[in-house]
N, C-alpha and C. Protein backbone atom coordinates (compact mmCIF):
# COMPACT_ATOMS: atom_id res chain seq x y z
N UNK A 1 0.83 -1.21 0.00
CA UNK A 1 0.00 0.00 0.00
C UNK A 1 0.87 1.26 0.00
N UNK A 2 1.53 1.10 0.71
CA UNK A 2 3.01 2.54 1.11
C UNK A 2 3.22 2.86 0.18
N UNK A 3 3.97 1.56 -0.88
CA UNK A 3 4.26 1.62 -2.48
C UNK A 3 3.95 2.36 -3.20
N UNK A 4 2.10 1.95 -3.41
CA UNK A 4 1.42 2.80 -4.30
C UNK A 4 1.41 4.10 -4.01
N UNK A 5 1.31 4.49 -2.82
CA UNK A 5 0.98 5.92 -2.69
C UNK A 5 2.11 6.57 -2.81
N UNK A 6 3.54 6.10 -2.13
CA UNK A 6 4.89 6.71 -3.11
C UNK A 6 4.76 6.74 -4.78
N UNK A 7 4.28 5.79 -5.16
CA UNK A 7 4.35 5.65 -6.69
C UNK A 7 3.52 6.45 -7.05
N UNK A 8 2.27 6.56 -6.37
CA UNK A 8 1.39 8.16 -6.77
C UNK A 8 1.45 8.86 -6.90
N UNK A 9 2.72 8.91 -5.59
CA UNK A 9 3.16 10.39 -5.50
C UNK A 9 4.22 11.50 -6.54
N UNK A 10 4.83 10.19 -6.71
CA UNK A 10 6.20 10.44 -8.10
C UNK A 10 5.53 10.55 -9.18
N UNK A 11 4.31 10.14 -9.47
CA UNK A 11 3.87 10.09 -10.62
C UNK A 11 2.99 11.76 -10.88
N UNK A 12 2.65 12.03 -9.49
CA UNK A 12 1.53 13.37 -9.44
C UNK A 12 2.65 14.46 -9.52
N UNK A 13 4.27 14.30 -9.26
CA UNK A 13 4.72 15.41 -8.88
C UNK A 13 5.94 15.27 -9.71
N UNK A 14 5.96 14.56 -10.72
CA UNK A 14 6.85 14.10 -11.72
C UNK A 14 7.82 15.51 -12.57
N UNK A 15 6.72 16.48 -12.87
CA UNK A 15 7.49 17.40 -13.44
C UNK A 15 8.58 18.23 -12.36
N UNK A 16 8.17 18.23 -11.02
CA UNK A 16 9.45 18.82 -10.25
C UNK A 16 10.58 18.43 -9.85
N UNK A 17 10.58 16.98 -10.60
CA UNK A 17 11.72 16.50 -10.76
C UNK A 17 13.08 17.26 -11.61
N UNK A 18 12.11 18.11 -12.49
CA UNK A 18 13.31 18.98 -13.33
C UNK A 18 13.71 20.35 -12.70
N UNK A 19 14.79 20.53 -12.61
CA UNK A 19 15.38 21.72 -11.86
C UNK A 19 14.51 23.12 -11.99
N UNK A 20 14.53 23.39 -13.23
CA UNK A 20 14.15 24.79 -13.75
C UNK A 20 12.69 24.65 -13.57
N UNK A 21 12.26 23.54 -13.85
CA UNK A 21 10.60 23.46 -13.59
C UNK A 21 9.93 23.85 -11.36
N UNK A 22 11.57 23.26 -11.35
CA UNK A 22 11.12 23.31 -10.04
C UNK A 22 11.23 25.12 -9.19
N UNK A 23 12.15 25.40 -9.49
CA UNK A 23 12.53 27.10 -9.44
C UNK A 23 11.35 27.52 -9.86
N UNK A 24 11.03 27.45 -11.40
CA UNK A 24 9.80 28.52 -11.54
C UNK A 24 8.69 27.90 -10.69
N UNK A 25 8.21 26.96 -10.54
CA UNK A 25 7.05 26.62 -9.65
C UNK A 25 7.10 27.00 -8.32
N UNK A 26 8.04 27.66 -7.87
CA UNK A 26 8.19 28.23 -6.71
C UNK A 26 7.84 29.32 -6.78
N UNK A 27 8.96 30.01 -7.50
CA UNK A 27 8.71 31.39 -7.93
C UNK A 27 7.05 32.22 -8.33
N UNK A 28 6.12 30.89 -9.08
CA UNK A 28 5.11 31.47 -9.23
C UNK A 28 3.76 30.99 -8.61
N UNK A 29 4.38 30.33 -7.31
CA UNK A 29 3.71 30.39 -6.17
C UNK A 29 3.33 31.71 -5.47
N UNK A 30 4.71 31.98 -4.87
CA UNK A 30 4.77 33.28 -4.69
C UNK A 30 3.93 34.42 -5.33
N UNK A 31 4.31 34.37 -6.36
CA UNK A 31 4.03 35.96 -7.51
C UNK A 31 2.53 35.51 -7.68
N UNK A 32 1.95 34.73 -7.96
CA UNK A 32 0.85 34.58 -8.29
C UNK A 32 -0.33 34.36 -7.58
N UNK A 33 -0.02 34.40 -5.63
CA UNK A 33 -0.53 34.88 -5.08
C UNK A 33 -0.61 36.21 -4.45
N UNK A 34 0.61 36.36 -4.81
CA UNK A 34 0.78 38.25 -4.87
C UNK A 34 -0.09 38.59 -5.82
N UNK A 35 -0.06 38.55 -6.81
CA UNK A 35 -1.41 38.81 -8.03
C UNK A 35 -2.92 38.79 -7.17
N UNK A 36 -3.18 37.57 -7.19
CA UNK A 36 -4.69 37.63 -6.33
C UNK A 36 -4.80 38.53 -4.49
N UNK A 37 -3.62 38.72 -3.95
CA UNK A 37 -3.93 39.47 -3.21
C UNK A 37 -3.78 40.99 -3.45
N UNK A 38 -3.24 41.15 -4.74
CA UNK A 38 -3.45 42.55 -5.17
C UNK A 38 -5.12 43.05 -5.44
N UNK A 39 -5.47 41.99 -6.13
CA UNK A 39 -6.78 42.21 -6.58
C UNK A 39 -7.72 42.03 -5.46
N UNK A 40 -7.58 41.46 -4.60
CA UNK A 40 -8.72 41.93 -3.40
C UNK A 40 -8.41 43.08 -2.86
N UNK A 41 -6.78 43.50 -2.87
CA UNK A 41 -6.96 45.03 -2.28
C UNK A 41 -6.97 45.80 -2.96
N UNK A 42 -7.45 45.55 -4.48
CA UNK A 42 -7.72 46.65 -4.97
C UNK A 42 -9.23 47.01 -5.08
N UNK A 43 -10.07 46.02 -4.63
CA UNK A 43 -10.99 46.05 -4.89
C UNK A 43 -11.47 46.88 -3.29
N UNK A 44 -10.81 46.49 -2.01
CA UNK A 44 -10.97 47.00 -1.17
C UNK A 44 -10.83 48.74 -1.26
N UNK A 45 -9.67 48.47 -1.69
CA UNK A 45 -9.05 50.18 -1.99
C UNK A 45 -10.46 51.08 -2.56
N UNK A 46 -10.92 50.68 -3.90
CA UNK A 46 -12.45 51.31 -4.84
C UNK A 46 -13.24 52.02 -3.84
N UNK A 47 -13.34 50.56 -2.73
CA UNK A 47 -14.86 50.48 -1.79
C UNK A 47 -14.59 51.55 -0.99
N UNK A 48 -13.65 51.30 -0.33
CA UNK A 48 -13.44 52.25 0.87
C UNK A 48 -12.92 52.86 1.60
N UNK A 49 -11.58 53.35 0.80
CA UNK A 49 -11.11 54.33 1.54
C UNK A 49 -10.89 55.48 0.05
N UNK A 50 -11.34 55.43 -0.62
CA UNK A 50 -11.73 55.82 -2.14
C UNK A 50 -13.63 55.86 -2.17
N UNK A 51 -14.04 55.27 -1.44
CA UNK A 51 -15.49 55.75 -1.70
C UNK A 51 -16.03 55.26 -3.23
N UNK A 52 -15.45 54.13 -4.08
CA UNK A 52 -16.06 54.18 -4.93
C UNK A 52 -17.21 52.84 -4.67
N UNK A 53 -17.86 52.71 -6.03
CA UNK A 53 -19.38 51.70 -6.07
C UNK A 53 -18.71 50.16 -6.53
N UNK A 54 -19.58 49.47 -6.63
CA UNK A 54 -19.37 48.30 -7.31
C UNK A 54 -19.23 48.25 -9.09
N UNK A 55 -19.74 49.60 -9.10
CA UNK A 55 -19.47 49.56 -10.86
C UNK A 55 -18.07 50.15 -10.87
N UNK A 56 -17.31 50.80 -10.19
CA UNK A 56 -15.39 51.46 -10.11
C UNK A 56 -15.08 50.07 -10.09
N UNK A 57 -15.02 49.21 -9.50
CA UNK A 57 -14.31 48.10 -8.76
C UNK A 57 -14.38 46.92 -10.51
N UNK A 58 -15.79 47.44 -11.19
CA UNK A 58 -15.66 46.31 -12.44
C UNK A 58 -15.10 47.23 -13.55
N UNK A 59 -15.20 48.17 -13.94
CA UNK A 59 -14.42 49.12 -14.23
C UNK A 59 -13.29 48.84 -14.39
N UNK A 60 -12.76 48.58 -13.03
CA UNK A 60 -11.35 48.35 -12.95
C UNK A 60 -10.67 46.79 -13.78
N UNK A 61 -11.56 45.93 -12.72
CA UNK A 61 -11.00 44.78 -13.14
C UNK A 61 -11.22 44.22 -15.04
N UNK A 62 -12.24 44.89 -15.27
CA UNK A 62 -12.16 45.34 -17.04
C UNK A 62 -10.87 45.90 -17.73
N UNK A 63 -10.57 46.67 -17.13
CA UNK A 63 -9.12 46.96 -17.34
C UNK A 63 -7.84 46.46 -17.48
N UNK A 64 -7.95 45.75 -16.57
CA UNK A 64 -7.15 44.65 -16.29
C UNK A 64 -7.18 43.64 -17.58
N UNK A 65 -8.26 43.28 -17.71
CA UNK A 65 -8.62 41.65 -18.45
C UNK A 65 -8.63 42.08 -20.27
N UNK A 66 -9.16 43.74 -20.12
CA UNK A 66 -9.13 43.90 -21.29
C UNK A 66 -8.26 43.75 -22.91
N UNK A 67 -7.20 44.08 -22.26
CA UNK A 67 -6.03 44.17 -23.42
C UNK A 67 -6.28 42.77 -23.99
N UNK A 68 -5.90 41.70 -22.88
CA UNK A 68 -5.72 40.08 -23.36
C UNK A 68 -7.17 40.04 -23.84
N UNK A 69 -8.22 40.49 -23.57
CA UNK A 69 -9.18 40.05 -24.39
C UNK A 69 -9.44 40.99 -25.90
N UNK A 70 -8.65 41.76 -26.02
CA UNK A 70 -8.64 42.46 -27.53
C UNK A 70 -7.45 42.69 -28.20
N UNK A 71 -6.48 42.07 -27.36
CA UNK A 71 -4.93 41.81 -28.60
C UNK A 71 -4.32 40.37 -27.83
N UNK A 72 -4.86 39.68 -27.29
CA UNK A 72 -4.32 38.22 -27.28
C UNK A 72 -3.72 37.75 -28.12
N UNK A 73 -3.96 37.29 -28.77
CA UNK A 73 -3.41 36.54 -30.33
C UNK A 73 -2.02 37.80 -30.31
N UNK A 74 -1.98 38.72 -30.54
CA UNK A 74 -1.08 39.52 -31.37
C UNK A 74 0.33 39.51 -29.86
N UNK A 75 -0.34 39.37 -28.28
CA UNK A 75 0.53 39.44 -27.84
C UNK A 75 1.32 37.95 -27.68
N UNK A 76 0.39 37.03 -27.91
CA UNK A 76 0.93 35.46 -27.94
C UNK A 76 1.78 35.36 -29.16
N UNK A 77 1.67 35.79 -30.25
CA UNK A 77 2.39 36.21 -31.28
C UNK A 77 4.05 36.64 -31.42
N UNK A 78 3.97 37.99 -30.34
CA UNK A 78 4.72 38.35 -30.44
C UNK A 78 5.98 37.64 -29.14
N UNK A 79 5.02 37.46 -27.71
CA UNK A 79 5.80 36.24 -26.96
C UNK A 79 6.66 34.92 -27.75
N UNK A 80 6.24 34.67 -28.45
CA UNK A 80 6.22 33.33 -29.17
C UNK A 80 7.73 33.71 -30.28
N UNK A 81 7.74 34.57 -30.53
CA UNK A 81 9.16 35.11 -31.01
C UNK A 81 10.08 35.46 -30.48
N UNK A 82 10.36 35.71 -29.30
CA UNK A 82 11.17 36.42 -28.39
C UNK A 82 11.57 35.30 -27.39
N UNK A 83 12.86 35.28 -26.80
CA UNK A 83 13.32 34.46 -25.78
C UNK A 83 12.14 34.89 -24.41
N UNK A 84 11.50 33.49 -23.61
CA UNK A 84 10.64 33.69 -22.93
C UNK A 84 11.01 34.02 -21.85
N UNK A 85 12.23 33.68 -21.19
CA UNK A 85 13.30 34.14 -20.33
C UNK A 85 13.15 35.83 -20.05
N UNK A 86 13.54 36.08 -21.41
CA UNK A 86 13.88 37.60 -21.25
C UNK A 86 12.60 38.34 -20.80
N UNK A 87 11.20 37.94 -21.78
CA UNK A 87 10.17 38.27 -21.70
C UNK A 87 9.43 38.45 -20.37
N UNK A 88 9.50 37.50 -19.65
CA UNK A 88 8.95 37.29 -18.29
C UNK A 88 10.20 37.86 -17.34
N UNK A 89 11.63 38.18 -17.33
CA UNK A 89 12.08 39.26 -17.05
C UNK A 89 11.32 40.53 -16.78
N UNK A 90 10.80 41.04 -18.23
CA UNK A 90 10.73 42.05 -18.15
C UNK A 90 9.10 42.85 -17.92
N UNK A 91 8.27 41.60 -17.99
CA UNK A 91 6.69 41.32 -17.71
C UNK A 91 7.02 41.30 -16.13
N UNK A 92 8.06 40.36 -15.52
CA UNK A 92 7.45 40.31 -14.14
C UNK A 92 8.05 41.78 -13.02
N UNK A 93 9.02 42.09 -13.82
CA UNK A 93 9.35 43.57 -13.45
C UNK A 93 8.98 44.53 -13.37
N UNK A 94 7.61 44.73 -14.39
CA UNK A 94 6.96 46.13 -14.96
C UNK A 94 5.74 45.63 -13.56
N UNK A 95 5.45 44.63 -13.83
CA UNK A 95 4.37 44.42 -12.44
C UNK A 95 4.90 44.70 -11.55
N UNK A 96 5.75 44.74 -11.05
CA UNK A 96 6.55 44.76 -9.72
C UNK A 96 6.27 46.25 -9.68
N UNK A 97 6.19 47.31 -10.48
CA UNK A 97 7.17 48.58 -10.61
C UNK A 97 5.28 48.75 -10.95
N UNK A 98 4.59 48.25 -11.01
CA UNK A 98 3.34 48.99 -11.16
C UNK A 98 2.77 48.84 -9.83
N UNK A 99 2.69 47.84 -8.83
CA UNK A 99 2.33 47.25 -7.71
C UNK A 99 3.31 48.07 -6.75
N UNK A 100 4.39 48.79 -7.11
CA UNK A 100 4.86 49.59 -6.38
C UNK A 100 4.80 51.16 -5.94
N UNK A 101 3.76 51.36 -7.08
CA UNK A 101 3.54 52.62 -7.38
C UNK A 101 2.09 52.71 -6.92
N UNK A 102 1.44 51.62 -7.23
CA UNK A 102 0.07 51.77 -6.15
C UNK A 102 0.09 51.53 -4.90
N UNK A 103 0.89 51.58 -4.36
CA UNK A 103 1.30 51.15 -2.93
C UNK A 103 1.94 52.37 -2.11
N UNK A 104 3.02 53.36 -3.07
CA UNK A 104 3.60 54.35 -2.61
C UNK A 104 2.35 55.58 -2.54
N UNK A 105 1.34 55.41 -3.86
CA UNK A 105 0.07 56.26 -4.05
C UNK A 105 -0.64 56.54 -2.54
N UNK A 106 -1.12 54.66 -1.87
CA UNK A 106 -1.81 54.37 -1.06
C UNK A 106 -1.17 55.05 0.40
N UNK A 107 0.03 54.90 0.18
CA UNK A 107 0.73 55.25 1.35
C UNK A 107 0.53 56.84 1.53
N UNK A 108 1.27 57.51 1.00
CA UNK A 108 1.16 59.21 1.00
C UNK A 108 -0.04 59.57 0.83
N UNK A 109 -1.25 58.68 0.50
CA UNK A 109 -2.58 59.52 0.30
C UNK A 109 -2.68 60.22 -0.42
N UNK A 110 -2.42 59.86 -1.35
CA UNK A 110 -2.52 60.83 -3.21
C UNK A 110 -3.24 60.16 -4.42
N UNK A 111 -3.53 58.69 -3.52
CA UNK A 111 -4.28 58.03 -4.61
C UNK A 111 -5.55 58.15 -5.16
N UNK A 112 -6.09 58.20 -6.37
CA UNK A 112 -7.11 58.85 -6.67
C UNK A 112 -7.43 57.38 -8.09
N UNK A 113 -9.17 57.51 -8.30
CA UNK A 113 -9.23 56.66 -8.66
C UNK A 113 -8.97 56.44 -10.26
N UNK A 114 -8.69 57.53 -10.89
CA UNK A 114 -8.53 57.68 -12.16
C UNK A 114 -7.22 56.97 -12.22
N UNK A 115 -5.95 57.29 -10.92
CA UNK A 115 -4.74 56.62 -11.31
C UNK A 115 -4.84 54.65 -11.21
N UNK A 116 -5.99 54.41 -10.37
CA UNK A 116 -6.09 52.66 -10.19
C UNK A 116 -6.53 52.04 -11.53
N UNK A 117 -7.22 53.13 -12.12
CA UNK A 117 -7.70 52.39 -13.49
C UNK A 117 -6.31 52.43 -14.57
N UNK A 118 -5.54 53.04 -14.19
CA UNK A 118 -4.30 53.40 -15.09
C UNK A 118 -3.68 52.46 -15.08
N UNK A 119 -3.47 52.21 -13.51
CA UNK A 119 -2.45 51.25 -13.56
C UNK A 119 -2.91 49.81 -13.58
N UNK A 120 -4.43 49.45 -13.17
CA UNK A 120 -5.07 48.19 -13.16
C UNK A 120 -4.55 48.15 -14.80
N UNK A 121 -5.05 48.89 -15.54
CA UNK A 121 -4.35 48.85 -17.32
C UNK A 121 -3.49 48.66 -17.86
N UNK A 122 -1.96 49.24 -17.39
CA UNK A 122 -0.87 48.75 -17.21
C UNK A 122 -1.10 47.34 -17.11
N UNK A 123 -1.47 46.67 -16.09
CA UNK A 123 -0.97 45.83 -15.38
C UNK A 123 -1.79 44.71 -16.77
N UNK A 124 -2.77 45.13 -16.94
CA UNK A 124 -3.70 44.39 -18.33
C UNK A 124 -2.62 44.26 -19.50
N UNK A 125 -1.71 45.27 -20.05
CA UNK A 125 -0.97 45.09 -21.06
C UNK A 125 0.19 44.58 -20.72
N UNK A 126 1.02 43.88 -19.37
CA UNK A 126 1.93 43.40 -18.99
C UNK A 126 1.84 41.91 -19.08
N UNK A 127 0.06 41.82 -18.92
CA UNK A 127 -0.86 40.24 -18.94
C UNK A 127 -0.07 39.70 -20.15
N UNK A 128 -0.61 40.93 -20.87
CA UNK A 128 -1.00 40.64 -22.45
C UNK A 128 0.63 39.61 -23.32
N UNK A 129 1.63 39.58 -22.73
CA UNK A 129 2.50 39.22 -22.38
C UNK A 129 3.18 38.09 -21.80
N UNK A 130 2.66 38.33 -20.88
CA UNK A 130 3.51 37.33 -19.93
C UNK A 130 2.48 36.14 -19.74
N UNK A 131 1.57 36.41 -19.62
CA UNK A 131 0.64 34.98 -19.66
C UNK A 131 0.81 33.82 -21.23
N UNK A 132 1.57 34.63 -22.31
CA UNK A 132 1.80 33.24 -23.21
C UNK A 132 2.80 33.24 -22.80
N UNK A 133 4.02 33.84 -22.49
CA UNK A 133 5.69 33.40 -22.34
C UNK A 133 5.67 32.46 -21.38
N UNK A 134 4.26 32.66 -20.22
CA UNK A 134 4.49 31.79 -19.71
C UNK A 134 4.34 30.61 -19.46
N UNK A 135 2.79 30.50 -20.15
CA UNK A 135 2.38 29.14 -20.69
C UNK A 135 3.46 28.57 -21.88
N UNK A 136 4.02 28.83 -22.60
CA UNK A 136 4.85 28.01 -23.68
C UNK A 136 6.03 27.87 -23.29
N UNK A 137 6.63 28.58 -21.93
CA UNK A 137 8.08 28.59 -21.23
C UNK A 137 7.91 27.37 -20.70
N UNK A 138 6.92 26.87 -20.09
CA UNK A 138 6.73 25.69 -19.53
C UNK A 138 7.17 24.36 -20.13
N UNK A 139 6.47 24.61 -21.55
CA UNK A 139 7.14 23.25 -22.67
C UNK A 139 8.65 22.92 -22.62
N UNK A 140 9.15 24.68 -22.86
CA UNK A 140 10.37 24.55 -23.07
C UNK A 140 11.56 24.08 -21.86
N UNK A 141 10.81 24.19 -20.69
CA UNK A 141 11.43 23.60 -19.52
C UNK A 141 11.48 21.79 -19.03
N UNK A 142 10.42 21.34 -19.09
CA UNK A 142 9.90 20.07 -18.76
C UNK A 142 10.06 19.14 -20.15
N UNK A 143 9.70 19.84 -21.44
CA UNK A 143 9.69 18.84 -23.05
C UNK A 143 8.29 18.30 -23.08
N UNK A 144 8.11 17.48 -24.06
CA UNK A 144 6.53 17.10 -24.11
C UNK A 144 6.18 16.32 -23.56
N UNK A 145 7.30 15.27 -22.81
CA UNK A 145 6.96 13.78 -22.42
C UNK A 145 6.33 14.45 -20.82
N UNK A 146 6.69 15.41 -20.37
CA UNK A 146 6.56 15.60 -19.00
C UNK A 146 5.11 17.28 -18.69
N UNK A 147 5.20 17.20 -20.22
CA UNK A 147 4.34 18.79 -20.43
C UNK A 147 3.16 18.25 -19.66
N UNK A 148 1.99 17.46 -20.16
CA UNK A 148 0.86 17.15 -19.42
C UNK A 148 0.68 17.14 -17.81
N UNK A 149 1.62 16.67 -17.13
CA UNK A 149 2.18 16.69 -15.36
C UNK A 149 2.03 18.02 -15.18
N UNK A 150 3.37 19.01 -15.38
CA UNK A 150 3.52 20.38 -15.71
C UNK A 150 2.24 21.24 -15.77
N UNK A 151 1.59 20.95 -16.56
CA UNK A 151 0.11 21.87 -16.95
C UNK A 151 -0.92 21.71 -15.80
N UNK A 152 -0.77 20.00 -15.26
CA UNK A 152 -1.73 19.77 -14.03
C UNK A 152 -1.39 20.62 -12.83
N UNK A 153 0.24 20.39 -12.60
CA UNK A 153 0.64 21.26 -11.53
C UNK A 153 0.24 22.58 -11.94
N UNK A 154 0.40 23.30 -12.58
CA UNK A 154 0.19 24.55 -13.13
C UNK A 154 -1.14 25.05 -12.61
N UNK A 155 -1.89 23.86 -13.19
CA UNK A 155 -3.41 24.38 -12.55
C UNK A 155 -3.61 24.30 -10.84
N UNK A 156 -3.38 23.51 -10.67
CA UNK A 156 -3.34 23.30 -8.98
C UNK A 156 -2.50 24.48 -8.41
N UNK A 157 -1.54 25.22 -9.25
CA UNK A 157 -0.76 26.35 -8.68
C UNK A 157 -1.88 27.51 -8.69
N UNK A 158 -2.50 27.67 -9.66
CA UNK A 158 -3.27 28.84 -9.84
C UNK A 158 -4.55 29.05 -9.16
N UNK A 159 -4.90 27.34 -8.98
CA UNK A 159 -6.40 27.41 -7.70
C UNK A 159 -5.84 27.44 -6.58
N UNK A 160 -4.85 27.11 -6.16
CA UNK A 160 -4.08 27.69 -4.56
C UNK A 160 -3.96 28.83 -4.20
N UNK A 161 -3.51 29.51 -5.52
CA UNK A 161 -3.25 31.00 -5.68
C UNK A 161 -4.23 32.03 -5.32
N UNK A 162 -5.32 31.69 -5.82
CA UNK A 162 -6.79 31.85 -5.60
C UNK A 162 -7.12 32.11 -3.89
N UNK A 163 -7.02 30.68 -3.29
CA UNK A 163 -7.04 31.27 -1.97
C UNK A 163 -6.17 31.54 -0.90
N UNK A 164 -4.86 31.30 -1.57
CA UNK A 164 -4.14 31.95 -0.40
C UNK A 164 -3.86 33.04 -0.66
N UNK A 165 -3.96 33.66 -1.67
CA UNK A 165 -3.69 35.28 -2.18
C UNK A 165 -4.63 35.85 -1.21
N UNK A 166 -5.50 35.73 -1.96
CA UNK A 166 -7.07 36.69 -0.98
C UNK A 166 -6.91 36.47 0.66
N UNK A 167 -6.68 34.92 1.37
CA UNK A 167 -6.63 35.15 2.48
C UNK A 167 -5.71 36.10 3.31
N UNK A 168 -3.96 35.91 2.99
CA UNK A 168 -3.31 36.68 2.96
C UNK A 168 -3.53 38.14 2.61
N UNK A 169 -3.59 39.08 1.79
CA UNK A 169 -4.70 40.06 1.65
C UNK A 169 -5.67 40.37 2.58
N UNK A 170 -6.97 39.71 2.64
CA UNK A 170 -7.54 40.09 3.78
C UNK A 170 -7.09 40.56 5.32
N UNK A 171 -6.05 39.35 5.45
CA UNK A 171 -4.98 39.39 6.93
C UNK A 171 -4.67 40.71 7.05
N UNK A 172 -3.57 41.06 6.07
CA UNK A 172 -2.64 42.07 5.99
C UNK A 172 -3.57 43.74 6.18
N UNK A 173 -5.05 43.48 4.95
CA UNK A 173 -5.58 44.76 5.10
C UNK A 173 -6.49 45.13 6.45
N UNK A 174 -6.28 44.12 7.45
CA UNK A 174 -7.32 44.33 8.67
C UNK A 174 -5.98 44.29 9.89
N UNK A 175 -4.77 43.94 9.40
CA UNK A 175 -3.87 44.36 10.46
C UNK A 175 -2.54 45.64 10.40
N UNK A 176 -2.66 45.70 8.96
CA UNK A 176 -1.22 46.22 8.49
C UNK A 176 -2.11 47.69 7.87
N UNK A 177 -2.81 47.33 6.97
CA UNK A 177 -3.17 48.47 6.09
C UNK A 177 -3.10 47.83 4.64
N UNK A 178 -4.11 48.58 3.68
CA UNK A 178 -4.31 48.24 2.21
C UNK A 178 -2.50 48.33 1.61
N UNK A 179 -2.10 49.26 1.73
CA UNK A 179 -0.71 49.62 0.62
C UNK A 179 0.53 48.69 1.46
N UNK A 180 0.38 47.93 2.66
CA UNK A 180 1.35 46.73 2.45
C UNK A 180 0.72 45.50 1.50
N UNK A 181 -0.19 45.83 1.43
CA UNK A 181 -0.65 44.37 0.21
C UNK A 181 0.10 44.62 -1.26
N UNK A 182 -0.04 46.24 -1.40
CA UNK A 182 0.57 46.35 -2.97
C UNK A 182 2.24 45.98 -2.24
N UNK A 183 3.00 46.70 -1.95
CA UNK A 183 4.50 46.35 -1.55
C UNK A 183 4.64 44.86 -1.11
N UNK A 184 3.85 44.30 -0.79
CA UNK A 184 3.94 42.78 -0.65
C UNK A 184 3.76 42.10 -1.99
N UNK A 185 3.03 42.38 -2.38
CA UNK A 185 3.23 41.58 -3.90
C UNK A 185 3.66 42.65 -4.97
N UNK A 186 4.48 43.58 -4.90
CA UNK A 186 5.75 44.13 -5.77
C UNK A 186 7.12 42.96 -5.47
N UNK A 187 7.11 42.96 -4.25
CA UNK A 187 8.10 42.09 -3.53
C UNK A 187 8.28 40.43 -4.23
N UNK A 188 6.69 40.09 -4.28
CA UNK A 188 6.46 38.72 -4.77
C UNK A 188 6.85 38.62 -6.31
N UNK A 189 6.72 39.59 -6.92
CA UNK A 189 7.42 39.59 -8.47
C UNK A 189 8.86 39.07 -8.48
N UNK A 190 9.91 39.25 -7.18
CA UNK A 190 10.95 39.55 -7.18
C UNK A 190 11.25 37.51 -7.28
N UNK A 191 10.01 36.77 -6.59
CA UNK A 191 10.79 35.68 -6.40
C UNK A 191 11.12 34.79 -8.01
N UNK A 192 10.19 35.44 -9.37
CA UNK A 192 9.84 34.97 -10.25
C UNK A 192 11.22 34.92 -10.93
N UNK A 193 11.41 36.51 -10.33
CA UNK A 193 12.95 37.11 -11.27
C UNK A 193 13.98 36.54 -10.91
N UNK A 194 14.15 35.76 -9.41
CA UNK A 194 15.35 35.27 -8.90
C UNK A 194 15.14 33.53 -9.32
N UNK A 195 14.20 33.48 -9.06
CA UNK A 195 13.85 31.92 -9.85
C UNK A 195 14.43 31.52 -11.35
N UNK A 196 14.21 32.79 -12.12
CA UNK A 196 14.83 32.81 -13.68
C UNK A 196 15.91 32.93 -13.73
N UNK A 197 16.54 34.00 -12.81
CA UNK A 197 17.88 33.86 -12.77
C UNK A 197 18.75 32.56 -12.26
N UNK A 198 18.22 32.14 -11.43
CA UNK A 198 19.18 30.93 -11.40
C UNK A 198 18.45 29.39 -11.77
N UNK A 199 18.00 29.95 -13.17
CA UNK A 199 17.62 28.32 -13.97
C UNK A 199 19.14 28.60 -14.57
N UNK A 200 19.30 26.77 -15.17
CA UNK A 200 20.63 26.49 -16.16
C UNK A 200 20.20 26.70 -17.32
């Protein structure tokens, strides 16, 4: 019985057997619950200490989703030509450096809501990007025999992400304040970048 469930286990967790697969799956543990706890405090941010409605808050997250939903193709396109390495370099940096700037906003009390839609937008055309480099970086790490494993983990990374982002988030904005959530996941970009840096 022991057997099988070791043998289950090697078999469920097969792709982290590869080095680089294993680095980035760390790395976008991290970052990608930094992502979802951005988005609950930004949504917090709209409600209430900004005073905006439930229509600011979709507004926003429209913003966000928009680009990839009206130049997808052209940015998968252009990912798909370019070393994915470099790409997600420079995708997970610009997030970092946008998540840092809504955070410094939040802090000094200068934030206003015209600038959240700016940068929720930003952060939409950084998507537009880094979400194929990073789905097809994956192939190029693991190969095809191991891609299917890879994609499962992948998904199980992104429904984790889901709730430990938001819980975290919630924590932080009922003990710390809204603008350590943005500097907390500026921070979380950083593990993606050190993860890339030391693949072979």
């Amino acid at each position: 019985m022991r057997r099988r469930v070791r043998e289950a286990g090697r078999r469920t967790f097969r792709a982290i057997s590869v080095r680089n697969y294993r680095l980035y799956f760390t790395g976008q543990v991290i970052s990608v619950s930094g992502t979802w706890m951005q988005t609950v405090s930004q949504a917090y941010l709209i409600l209430f200490p900004l005073h905006g409605t439930g229509v600011d808050v979709a507004i926003a997250t429209s913003l966000q989703f928009l680009p990839l939903l009206l130049f997808g193709p052209f940015g998968g396109l252009i990912a798909d030509r370019l070393d994915k390495r470099k790409v997600l370099y420079v995708t997970q940096g610009t997030a970092g450096v946008l998540a840092l700037a809504l955070g410094l906003l939040v802090v000094t009390h200068s934030v206003t809501l015209w600038q959240v839609y700016v940068l929720a937008a930003g952060l939409g055309f950084v998507n537009l990007f880094d979400n194929p480099a990073r789905q097809t970086f994956v192939s190029e790490m693991v190969g095809y025999e191991l891609l299917p494993n890879a994609v499962s983990l992948n998904s199980v990374l992104m429904n984790s992400a889901r709730v430990i982002g938001p819980a975290i988030g919630g924590a932080l904005i009922l003990t710390v304040g809204v603008a350590t959530c943005f500097f907390v996941n500026a921070v979380s970009y950083a593990a993606v970048i050190v993860a890339l840096a030391m693949m072979r």
